[in-house]
PDB file of N, CA and C in Angstrom:
ATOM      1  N   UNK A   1     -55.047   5.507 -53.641  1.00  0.00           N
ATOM      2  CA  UNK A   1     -54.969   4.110 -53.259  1.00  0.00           C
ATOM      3  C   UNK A   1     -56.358   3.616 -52.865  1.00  0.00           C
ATOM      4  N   UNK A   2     -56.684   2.875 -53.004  1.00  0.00           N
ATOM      5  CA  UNK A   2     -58.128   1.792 -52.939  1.00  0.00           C
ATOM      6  C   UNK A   2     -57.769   1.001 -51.660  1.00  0.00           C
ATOM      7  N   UNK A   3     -58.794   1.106 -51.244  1.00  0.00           N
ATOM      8  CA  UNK A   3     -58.504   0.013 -50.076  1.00  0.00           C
ATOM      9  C   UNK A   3     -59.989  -1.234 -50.104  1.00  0.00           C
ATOM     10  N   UNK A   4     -59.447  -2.563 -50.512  1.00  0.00           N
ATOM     11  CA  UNK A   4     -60.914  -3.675 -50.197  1.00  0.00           C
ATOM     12  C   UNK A   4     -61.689  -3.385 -49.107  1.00  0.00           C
ATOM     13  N   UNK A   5     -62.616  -4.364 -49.445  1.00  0.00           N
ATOM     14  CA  UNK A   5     -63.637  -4.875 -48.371  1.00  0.00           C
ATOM     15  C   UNK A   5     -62.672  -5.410 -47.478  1.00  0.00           C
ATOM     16  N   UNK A   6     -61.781  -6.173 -48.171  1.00  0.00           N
ATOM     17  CA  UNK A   6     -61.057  -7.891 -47.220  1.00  0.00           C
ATOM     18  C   UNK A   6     -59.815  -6.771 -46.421  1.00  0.00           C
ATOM     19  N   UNK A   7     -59.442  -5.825 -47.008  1.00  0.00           N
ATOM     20  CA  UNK A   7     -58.404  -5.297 -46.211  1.00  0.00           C
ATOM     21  C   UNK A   7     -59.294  -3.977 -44.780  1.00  0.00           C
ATOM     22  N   UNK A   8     -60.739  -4.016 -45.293  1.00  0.00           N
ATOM     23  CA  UNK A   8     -61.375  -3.288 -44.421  1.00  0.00           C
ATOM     24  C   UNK A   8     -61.598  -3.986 -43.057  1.00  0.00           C
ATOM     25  N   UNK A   9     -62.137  -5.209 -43.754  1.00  0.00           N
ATOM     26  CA  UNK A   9     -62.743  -6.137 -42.822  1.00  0.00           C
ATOM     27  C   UNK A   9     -61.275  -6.682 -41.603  1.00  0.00           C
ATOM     28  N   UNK A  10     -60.190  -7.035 -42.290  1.00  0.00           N
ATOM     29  CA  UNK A  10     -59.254  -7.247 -41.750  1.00  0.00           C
ATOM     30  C   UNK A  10     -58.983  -5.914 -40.633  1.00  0.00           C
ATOM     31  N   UNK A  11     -59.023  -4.901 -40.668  1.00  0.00           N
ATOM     32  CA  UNK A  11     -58.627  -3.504 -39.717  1.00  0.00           C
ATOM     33  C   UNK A  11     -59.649  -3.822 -38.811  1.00  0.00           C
ATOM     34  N   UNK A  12     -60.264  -4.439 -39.308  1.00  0.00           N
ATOM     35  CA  UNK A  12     -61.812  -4.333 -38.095  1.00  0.00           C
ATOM     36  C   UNK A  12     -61.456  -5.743 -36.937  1.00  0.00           C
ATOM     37  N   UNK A  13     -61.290  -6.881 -37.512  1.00  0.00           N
ATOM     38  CA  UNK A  13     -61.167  -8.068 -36.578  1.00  0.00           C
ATOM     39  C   UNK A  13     -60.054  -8.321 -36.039  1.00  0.00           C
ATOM     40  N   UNK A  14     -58.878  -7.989 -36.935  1.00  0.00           N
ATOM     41  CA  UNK A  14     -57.544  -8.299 -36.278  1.00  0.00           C
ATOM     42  C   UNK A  14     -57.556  -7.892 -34.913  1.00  0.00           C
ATOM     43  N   UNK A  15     -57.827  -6.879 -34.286  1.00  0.00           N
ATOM     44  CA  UNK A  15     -57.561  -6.696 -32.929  1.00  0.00           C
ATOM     45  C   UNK A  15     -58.062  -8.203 -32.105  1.00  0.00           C
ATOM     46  N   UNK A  16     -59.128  -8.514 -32.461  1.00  0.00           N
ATOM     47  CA  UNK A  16     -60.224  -9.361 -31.918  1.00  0.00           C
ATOM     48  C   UNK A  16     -59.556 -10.786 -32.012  1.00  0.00           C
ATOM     49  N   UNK A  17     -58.614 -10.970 -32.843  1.00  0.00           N
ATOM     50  CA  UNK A  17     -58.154 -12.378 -33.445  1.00  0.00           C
ATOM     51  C   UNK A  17     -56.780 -12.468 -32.387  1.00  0.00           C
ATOM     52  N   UNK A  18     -56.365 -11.477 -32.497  1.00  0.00           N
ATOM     53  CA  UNK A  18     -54.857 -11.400 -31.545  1.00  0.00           C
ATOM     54  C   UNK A  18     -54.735 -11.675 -30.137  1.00  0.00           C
ATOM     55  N   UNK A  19     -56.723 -11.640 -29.376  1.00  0.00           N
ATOM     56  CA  UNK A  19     -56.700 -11.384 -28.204  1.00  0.00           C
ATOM     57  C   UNK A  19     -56.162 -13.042 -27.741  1.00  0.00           C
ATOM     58  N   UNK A  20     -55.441 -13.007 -26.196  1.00  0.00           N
ATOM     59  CA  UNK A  20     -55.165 -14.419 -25.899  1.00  0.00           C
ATOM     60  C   UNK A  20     -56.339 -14.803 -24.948  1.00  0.00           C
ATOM     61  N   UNK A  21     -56.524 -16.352 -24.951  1.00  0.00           N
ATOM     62  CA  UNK A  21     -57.496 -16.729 -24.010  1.00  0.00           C
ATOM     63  C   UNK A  21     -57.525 -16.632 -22.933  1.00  0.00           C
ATOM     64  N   UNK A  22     -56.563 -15.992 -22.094  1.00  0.00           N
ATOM     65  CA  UNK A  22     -56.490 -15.583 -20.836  1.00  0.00           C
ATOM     66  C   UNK A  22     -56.580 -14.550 -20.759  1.00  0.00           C
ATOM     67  N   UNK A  23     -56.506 -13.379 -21.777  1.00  0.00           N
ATOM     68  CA  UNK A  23     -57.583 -12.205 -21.609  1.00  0.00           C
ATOM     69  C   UNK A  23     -58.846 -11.869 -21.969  1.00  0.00           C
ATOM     70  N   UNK A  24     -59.189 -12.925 -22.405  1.00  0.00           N
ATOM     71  CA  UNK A  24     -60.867 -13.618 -23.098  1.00  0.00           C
ATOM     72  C   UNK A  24     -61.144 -13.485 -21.246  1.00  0.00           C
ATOM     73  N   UNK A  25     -61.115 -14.897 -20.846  1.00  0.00           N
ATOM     74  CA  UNK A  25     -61.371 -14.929 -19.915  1.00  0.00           C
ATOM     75  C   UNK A  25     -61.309 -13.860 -18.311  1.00  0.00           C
ATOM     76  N   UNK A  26     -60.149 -13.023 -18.511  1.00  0.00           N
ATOM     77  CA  UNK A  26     -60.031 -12.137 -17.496  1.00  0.00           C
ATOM     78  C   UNK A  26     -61.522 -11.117 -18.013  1.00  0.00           C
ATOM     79  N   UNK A  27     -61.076 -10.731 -18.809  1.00  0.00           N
ATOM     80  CA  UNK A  27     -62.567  -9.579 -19.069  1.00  0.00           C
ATOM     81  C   UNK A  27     -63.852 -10.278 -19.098  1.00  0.00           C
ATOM     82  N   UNK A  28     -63.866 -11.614 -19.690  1.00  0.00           N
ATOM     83  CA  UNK A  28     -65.330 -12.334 -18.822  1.00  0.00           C
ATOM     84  C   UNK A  28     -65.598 -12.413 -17.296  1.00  0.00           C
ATOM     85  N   UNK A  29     -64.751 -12.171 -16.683  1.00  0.00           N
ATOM     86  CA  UNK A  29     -64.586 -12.091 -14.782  1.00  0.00           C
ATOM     87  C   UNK A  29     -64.993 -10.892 -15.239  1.00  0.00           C
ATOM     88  N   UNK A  30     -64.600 -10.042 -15.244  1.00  0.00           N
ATOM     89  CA  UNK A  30     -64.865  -8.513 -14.940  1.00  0.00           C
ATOM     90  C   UNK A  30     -65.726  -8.057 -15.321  1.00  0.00           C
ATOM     91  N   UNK A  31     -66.745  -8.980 -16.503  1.00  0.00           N
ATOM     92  CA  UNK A  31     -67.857  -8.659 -17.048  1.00  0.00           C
ATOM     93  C   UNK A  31     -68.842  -8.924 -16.082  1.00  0.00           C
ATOM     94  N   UNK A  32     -68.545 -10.186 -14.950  1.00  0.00           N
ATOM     95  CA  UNK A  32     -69.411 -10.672 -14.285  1.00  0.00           C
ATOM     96  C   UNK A  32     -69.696  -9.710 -13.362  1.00  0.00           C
ATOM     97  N   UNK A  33     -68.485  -9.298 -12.891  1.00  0.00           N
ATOM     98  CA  UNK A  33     -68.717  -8.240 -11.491  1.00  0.00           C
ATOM     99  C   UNK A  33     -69.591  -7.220 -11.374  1.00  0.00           C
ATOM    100  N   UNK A  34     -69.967  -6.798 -12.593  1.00  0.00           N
ATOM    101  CA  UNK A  34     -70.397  -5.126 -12.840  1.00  0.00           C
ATOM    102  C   UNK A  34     -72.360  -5.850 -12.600  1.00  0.00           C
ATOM    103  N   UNK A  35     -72.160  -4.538 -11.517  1.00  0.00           N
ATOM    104  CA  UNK A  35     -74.015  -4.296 -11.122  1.00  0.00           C
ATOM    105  C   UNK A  35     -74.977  -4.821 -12.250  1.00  0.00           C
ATOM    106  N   UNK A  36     -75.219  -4.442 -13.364  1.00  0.00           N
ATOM    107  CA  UNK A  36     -76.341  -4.685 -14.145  1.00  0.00           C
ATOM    108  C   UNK A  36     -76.011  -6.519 -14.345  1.00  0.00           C
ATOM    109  N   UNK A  37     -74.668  -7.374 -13.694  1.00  0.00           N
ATOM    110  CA  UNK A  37     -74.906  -8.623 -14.062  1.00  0.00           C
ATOM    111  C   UNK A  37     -75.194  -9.423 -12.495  1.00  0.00           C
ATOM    112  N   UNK A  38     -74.952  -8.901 -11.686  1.00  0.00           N
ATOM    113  CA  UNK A  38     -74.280  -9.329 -10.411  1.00  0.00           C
ATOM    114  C   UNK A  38     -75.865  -9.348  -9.948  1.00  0.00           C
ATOM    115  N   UNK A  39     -76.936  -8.408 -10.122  1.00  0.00           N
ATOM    116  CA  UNK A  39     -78.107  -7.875  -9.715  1.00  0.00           C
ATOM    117  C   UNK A  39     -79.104  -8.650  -9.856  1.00  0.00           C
ATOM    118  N   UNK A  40     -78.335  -9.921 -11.261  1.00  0.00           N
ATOM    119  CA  UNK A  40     -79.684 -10.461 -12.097  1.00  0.00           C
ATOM    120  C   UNK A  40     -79.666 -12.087 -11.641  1.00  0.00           C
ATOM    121  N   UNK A  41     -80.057 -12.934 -11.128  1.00  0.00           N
ATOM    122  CA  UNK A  41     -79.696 -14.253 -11.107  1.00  0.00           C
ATOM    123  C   UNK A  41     -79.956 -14.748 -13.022  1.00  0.00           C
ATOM    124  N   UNK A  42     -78.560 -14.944 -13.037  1.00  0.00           N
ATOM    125  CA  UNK A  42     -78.529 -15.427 -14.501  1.00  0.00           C
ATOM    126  C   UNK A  42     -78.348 -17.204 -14.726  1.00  0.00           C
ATOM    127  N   UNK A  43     -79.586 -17.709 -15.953  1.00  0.00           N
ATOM    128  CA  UNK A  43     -79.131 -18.367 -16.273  1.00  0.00           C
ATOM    129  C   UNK A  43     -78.252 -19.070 -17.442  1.00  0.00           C
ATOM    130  N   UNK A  44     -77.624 -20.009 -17.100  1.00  0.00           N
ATOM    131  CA  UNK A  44     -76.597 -20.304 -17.907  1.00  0.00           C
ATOM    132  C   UNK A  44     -76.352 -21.245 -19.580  1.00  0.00           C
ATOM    133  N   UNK A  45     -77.431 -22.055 -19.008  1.00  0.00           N
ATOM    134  CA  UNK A  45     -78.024 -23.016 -20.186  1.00  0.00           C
ATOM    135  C   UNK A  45     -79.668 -22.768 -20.263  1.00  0.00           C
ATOM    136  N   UNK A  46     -80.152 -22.880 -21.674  1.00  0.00           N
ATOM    137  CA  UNK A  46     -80.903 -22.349 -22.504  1.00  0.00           C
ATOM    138  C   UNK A  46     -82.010 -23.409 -21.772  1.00  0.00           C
ATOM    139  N   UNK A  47     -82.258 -24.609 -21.977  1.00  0.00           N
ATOM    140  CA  UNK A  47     -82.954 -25.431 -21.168  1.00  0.00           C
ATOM    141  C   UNK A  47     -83.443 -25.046 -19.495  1.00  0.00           C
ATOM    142  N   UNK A  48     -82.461 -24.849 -19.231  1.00  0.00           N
ATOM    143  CA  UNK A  48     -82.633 -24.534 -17.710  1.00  0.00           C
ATOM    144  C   UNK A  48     -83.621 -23.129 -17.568  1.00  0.00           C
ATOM    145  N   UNK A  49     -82.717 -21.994 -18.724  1.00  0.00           N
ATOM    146  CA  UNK A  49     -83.746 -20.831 -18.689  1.00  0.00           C
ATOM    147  C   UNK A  49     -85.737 -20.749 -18.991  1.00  0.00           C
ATOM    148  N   UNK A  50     -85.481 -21.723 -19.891  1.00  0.00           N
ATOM    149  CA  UNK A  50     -86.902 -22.327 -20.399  1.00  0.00           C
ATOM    150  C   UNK A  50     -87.866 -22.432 -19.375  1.00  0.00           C
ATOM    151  N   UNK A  51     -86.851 -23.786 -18.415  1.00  0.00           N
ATOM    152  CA  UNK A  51     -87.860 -24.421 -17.876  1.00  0.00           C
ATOM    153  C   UNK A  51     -88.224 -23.738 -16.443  1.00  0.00           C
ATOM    154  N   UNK A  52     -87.741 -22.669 -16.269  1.00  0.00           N
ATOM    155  CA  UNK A  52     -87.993 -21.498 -15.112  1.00  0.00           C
ATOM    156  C   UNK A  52     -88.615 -20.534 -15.708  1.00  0.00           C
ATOM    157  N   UNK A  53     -88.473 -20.085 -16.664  1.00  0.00           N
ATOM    158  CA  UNK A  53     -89.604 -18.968 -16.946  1.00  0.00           C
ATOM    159  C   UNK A  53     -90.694 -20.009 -17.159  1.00  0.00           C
ATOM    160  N   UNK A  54     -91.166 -21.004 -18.137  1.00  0.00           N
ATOM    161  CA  UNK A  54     -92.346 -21.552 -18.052  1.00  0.00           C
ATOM    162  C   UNK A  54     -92.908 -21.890 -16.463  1.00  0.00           C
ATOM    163  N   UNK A  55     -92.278 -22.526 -15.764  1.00  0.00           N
ATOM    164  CA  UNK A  55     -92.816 -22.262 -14.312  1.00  0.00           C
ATOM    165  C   UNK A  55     -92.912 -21.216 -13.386  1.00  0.00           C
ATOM    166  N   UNK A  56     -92.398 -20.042 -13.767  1.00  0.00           N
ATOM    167  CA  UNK A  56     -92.726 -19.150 -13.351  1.00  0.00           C
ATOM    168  C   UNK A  56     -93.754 -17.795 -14.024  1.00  0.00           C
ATOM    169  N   UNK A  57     -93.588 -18.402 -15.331  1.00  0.00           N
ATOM    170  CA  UNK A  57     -94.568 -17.665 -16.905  1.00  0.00           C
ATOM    171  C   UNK A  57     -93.947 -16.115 -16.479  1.00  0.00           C
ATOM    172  N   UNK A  58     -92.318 -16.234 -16.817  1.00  0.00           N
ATOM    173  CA  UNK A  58     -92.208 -15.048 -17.099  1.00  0.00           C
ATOM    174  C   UNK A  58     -91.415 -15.251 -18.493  1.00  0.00           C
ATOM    175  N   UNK A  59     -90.849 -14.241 -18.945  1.00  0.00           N
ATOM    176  CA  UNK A  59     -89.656 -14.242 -20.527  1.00  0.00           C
ATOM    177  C   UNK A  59     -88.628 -14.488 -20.094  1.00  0.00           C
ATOM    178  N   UNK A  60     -87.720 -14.261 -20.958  1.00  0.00           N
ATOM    179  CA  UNK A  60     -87.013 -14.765 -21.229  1.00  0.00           C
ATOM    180  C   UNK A  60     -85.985 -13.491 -21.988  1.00  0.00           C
ATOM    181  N   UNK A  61     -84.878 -13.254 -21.350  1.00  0.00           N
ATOM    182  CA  UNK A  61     -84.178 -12.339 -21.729  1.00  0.00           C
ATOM    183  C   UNK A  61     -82.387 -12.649 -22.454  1.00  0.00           C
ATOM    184  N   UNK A  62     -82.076 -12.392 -23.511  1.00  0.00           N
ATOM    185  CA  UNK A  62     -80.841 -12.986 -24.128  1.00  0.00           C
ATOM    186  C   UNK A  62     -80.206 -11.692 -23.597  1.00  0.00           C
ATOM    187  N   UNK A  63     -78.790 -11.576 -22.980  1.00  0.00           N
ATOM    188  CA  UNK A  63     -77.247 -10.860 -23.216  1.00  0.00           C
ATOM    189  C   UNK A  63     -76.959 -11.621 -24.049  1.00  0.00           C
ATOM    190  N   UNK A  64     -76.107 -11.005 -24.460  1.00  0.00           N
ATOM    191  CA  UNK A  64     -75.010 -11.724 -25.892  1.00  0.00           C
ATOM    192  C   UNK A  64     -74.038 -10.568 -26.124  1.00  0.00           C
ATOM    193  N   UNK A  65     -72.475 -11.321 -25.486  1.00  0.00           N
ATOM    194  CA  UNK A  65     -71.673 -10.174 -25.942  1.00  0.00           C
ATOM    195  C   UNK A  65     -70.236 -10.622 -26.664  1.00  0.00           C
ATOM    196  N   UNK A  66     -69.413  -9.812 -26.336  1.00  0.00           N
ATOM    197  CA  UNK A  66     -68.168 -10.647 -27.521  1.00  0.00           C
ATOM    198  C   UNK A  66     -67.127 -10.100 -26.910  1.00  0.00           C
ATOM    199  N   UNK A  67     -66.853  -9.847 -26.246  1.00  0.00           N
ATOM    200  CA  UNK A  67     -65.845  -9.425 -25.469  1.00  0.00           C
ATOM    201  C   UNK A  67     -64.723 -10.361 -24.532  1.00  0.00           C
ATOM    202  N   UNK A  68     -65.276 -11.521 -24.432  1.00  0.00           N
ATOM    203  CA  UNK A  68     -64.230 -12.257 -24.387  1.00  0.00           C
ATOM    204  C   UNK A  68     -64.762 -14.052 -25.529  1.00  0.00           C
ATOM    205  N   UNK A  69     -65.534 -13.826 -26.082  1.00  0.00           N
ATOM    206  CA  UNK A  69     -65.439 -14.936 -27.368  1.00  0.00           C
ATOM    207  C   UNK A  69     -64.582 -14.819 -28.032  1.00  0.00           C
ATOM    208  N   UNK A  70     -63.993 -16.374 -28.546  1.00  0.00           N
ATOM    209  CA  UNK A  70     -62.973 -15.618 -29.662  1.00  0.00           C
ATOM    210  C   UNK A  70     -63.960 -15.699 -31.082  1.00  0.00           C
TER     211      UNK A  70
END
C-alpha cells in the first residue's frame, strides 16, 4: 500500500486542527508560567520591542511557538 504526501501531511496536522480554543489558550497560560518566560520581561508588540531595544541599543530576540496557535 502507498501512502501520499496529502495522507502524510494529514497524520501530521490533524492532531493540531482538532485542538479546541480553550486548550489553545490553557497551554498558552502554562507556557507563560515556566522560568525561561516568567524571568524575561517580554515584549508583546513588535513596535514596542523596537522602540526599547533602539533606546536601550540592545537586540532583539523572537520566541515563536505553536502550541497554542491554531
Amino acid at each position: 500500500m502507498r501512502i501520499t504526501s496529502f495522507a502524510l501531511l494529514m497524520l501530521f496536522v490533524a492532531p493540531f486542527l482538532a485542538q479546541e480554543p480553550a486548550d489553545m489558550e490553557t497551554k498558552y497560560q502554562e507556557k507563560l508560567k515556566k522560568e525561561f518566560i516568567s524571568k524575561v520581561p517580554w515584549e508583546m508588540k513588535l513596535d514596542d520591542a523596537m522602540a526599547k531595544a533602539r533606546e536601550q541599543k540592545k537586540l532583539i530576540i523572537g520566541y515563536f511557538t505553536r502550541s497554542y496557535a491554531p
